[in-house]
Protein backbone atom coordinates (compact mmCIF):
# COMPACT_ATOMS: atom_id res chain seq x y z
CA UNK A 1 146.80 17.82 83.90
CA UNK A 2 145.02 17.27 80.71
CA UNK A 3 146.22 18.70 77.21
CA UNK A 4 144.19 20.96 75.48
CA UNK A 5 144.40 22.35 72.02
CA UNK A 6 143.21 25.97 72.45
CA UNK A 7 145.19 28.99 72.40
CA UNK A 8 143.69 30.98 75.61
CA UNK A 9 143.46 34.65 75.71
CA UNK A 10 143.86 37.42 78.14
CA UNK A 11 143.29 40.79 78.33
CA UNK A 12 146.23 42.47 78.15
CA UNK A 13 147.24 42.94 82.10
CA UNK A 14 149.06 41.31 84.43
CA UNK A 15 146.11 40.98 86.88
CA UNK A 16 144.40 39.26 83.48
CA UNK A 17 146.97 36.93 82.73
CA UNK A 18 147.14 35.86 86.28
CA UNK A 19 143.71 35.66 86.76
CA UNK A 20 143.63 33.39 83.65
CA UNK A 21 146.60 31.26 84.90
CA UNK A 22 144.85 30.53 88.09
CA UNK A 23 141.95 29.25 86.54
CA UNK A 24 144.11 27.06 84.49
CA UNK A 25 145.74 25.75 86.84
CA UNK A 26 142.78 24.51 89.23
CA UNK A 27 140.95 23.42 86.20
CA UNK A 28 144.39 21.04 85.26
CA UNK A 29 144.37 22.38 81.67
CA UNK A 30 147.67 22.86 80.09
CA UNK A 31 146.63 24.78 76.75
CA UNK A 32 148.61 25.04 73.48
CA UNK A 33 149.31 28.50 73.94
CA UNK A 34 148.50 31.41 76.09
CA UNK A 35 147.87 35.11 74.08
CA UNK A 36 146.67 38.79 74.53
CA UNK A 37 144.04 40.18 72.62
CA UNK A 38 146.22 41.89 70.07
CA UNK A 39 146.74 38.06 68.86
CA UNK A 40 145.55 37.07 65.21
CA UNK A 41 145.25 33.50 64.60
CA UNK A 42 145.73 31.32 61.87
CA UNK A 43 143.11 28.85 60.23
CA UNK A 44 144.56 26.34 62.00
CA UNK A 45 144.27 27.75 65.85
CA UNK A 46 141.27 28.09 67.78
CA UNK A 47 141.19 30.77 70.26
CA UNK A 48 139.06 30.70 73.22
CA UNK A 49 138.69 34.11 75.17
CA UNK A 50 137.13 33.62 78.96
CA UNK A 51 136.79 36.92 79.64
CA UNK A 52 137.22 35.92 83.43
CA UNK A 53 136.84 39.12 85.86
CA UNK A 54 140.42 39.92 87.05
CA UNK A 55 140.26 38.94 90.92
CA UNK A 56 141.10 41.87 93.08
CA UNK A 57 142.52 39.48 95.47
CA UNK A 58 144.56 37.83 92.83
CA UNK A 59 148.18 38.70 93.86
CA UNK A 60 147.40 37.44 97.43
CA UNK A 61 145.89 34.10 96.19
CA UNK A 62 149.84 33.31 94.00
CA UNK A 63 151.57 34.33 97.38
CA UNK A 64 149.99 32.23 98.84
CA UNK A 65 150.22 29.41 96.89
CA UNK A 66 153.98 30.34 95.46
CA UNK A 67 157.06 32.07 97.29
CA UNK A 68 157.78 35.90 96.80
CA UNK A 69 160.56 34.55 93.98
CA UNK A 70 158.32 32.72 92.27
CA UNK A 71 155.65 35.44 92.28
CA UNK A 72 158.58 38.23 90.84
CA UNK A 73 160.16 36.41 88.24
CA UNK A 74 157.02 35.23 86.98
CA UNK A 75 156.56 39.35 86.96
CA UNK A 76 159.84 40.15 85.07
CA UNK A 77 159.42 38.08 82.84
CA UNK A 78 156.12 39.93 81.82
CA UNK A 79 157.28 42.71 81.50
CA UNK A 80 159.91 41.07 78.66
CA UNK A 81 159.69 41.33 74.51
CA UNK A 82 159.54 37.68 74.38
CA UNK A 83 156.88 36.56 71.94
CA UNK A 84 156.05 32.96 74.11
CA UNK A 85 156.71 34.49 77.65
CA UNK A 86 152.67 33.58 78.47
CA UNK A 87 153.00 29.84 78.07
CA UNK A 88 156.52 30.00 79.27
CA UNK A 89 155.19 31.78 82.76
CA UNK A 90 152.32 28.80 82.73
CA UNK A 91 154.73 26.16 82.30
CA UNK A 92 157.04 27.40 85.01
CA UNK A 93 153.99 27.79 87.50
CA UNK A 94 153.11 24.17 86.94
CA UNK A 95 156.65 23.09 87.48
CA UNK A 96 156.53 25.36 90.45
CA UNK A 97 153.54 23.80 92.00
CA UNK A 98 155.87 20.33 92.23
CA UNK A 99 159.27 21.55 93.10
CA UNK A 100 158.29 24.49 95.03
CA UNK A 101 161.46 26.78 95.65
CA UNK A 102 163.54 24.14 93.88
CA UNK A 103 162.49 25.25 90.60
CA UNK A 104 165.54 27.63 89.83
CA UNK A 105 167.54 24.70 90.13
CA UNK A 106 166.10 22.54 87.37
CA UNK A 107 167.52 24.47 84.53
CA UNK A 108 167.17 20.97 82.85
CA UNK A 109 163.44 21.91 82.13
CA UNK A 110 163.35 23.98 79.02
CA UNK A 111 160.80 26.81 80.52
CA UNK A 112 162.52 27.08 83.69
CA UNK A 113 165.66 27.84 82.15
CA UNK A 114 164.31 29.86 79.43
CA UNK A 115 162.35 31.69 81.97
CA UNK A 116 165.32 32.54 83.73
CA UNK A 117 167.13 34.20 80.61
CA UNK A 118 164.43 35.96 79.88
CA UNK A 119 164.58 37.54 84.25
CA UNK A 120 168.19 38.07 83.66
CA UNK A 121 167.93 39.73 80.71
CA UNK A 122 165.14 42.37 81.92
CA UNK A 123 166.93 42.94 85.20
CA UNK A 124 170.40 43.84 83.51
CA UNK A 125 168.29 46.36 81.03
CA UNK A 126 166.64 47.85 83.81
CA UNK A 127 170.04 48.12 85.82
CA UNK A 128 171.88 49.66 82.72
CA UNK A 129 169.16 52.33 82.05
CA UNK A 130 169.56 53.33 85.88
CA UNK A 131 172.81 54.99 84.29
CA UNK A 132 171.55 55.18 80.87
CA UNK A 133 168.91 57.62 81.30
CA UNK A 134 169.23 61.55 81.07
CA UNK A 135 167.36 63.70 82.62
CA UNK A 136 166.54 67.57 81.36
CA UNK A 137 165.18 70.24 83.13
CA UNK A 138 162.49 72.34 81.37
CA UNK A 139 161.59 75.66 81.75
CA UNK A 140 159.11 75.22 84.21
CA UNK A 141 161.30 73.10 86.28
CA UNK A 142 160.09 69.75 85.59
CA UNK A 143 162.94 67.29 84.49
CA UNK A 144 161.93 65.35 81.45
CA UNK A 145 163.78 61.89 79.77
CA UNK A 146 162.83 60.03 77.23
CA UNK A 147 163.99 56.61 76.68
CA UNK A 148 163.33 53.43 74.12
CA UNK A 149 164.08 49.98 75.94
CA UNK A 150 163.27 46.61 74.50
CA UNK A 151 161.83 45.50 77.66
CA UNK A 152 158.16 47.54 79.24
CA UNK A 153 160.64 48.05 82.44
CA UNK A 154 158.57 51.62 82.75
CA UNK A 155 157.52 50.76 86.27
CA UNK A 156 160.46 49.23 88.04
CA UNK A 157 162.64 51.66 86.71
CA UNK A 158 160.23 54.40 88.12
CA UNK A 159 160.22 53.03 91.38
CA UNK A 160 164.11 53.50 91.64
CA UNK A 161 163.87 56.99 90.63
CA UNK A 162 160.87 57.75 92.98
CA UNK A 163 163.61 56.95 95.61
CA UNK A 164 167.07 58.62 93.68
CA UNK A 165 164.96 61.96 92.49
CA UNK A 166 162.04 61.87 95.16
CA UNK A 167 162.34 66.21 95.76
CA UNK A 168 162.12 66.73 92.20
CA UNK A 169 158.80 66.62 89.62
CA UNK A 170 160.07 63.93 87.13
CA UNK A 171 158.79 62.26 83.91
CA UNK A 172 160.27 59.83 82.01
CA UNK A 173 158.69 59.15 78.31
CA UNK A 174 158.55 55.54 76.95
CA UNK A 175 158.87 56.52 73.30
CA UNK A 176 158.34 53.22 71.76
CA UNK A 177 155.38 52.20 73.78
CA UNK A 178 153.34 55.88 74.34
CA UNK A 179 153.86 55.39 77.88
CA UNK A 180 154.77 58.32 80.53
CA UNK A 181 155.63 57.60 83.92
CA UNK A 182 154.78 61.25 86.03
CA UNK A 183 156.42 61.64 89.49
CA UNK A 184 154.53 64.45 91.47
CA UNK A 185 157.09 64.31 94.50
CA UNK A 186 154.49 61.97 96.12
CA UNK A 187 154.00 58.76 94.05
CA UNK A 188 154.44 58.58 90.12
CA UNK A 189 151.52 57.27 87.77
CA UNK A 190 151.77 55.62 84.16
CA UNK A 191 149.62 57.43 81.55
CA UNK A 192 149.34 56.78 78.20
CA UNK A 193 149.81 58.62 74.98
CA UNK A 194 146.20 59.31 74.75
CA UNK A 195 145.65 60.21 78.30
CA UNK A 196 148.58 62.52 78.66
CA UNK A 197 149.15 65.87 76.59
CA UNK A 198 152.70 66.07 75.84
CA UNK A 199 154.81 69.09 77.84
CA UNK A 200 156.04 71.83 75.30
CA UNK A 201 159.89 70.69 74.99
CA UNK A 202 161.35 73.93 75.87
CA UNK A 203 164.80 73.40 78.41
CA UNK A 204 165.93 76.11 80.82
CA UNK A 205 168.93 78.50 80.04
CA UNK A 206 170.38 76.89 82.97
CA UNK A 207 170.12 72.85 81.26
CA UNK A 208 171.21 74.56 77.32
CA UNK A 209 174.18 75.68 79.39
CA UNK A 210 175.14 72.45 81.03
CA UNK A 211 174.34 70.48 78.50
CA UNK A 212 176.98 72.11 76.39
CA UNK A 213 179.44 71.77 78.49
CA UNK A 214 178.77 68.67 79.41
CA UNK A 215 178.95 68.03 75.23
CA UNK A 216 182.34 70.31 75.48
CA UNK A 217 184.08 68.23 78.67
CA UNK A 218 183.27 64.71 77.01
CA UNK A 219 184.89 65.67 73.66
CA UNK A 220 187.69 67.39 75.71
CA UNK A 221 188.41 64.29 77.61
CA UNK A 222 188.31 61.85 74.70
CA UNK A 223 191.69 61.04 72.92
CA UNK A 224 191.17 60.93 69.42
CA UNK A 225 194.19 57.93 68.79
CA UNK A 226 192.41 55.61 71.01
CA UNK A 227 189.02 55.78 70.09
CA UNK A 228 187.43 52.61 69.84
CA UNK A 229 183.35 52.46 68.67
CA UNK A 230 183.39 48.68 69.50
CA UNK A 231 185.06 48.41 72.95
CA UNK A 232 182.26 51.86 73.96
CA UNK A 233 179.50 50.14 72.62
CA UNK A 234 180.06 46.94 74.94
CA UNK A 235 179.63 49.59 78.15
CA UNK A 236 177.58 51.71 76.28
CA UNK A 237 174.66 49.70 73.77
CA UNK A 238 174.28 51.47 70.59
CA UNK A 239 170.75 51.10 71.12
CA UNK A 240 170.81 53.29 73.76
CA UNK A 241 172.77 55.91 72.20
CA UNK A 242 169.24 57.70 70.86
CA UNK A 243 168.79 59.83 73.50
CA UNK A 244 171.94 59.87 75.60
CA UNK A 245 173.22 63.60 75.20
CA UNK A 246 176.62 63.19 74.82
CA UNK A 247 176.01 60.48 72.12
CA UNK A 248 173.67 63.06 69.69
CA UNK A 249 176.15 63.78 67.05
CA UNK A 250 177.78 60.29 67.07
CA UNK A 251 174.20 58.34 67.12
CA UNK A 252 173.41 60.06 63.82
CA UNK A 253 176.30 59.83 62.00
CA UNK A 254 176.14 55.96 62.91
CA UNK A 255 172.77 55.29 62.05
């Protein structure tokens, strides 16, 4: 592998990234960083932009050259915040290419085990907003939720509902990140903010009702003496608290 000193940049995607990746990797480059588009160098970097056609084949080509483990944490940790998760990924893949399988057990190698953080982390985000997020029913029927997670988990976290809410029509509002995930009983599709008109907020008499007393029976249950903000908000992330229902009052007064 020879070292080269250009920062390399993709197009946004997943496909791109990979697509990129591969070419790195038969080419034996290892560049000094790996970018999107949206990335604004310095004086000092020089950026060098392939614009490679994604391969439609692409996600068969890393199966076949890495295992199905490989393939999805090298996914999840896409889908992270983390500012260096590019060259992290490209690091790990040529790692992967010498120990195979055995990668996830040399945590000695600074990528692999950052790498694996970074999976852990997105995995227990997507887990807790399994539970996290709250569903409303409008007044045409359609159950809405909006939600703000640090991680893009849009998609995974669609694909479990597609399976827990597959009778209903469902859609679930990225706020941060202008994304809407639409579930038409059949398959659910990601749109973004400028290719989706936003639905007309207004909730059933039947979801105003419940939702108060769902409001009423948590306050109800709650005893006042042993209330304790700290010890809730290690089950229960503040950051989450936004649009949680029961949490309304309390997330304002605390922010």
């Amino acid at each position: 592998m020879k070292k080269d000193y250009n920062i390399y940049i993709y197009n946004d995607t997943f496909i791109s990234l990979l697509t990129l990746m591969l070419y790195l990797l038969d080419n034996k480059i290892i560049p000094k960083d790996i970018r999107n588009t949206f990335y604004n160098p310095n004086l000092f970097n020089n950026t060098i932009n392939l614009n490679i056609p994604d391969k439609e084949n692409i996600i068969n080509i890393y199966l076949e050259k890495f295992s199905k483990n490989i393939f999805s944490t090298l996914y999840f940790c896409f889908i992270s915040n983390h500012e260096n998760k590019e060259i992290l990924m490209y690091y790990f893949l040529v790692h992967s290419l010498q120990y195979k399988d055995k990668i996830f057990y040399m945590r000695n190698l600074k990528s692999v085990s950052t790498i694996l953080k970074i999976t852990k982390y997105v995995k227990n985000e997507n887990h807790k907003m399994k539970g996290f997020l709250r569903f409303q029913e409008l007044k045409n029927h359609i159950l809405y939720a909006k939600m703000a997670p640090e991680n893009d988990i849009i998609f995974i976290l669609s694909k479990h509902f597609a399976t827990r809410l597959k009778n209903e029509y469902w859609i679930i509002e990225d706020v941060p990140r202008g994304i809407y995930s639409i579930y038409d009983k059949k398959d659910y599709y990601l749109v973004s903010k400028e290719e989706f008109t936003p639905l007309k907020l207004e909730f059933s008499d039947e979801e105003l009702e419940m939702k108060d007393l769902w409001q009423k029976f948590y306050d109800t249950i709650g005893i006042k003496e042993r209330k304790n903000d700290r010890c809730r908000m290690n089950f229960m992330p503040k950051k989450y608290w936004k649009y949680i229902i029961e949490m309304e009052g309390t997330y304002e007064k605390n922010s």
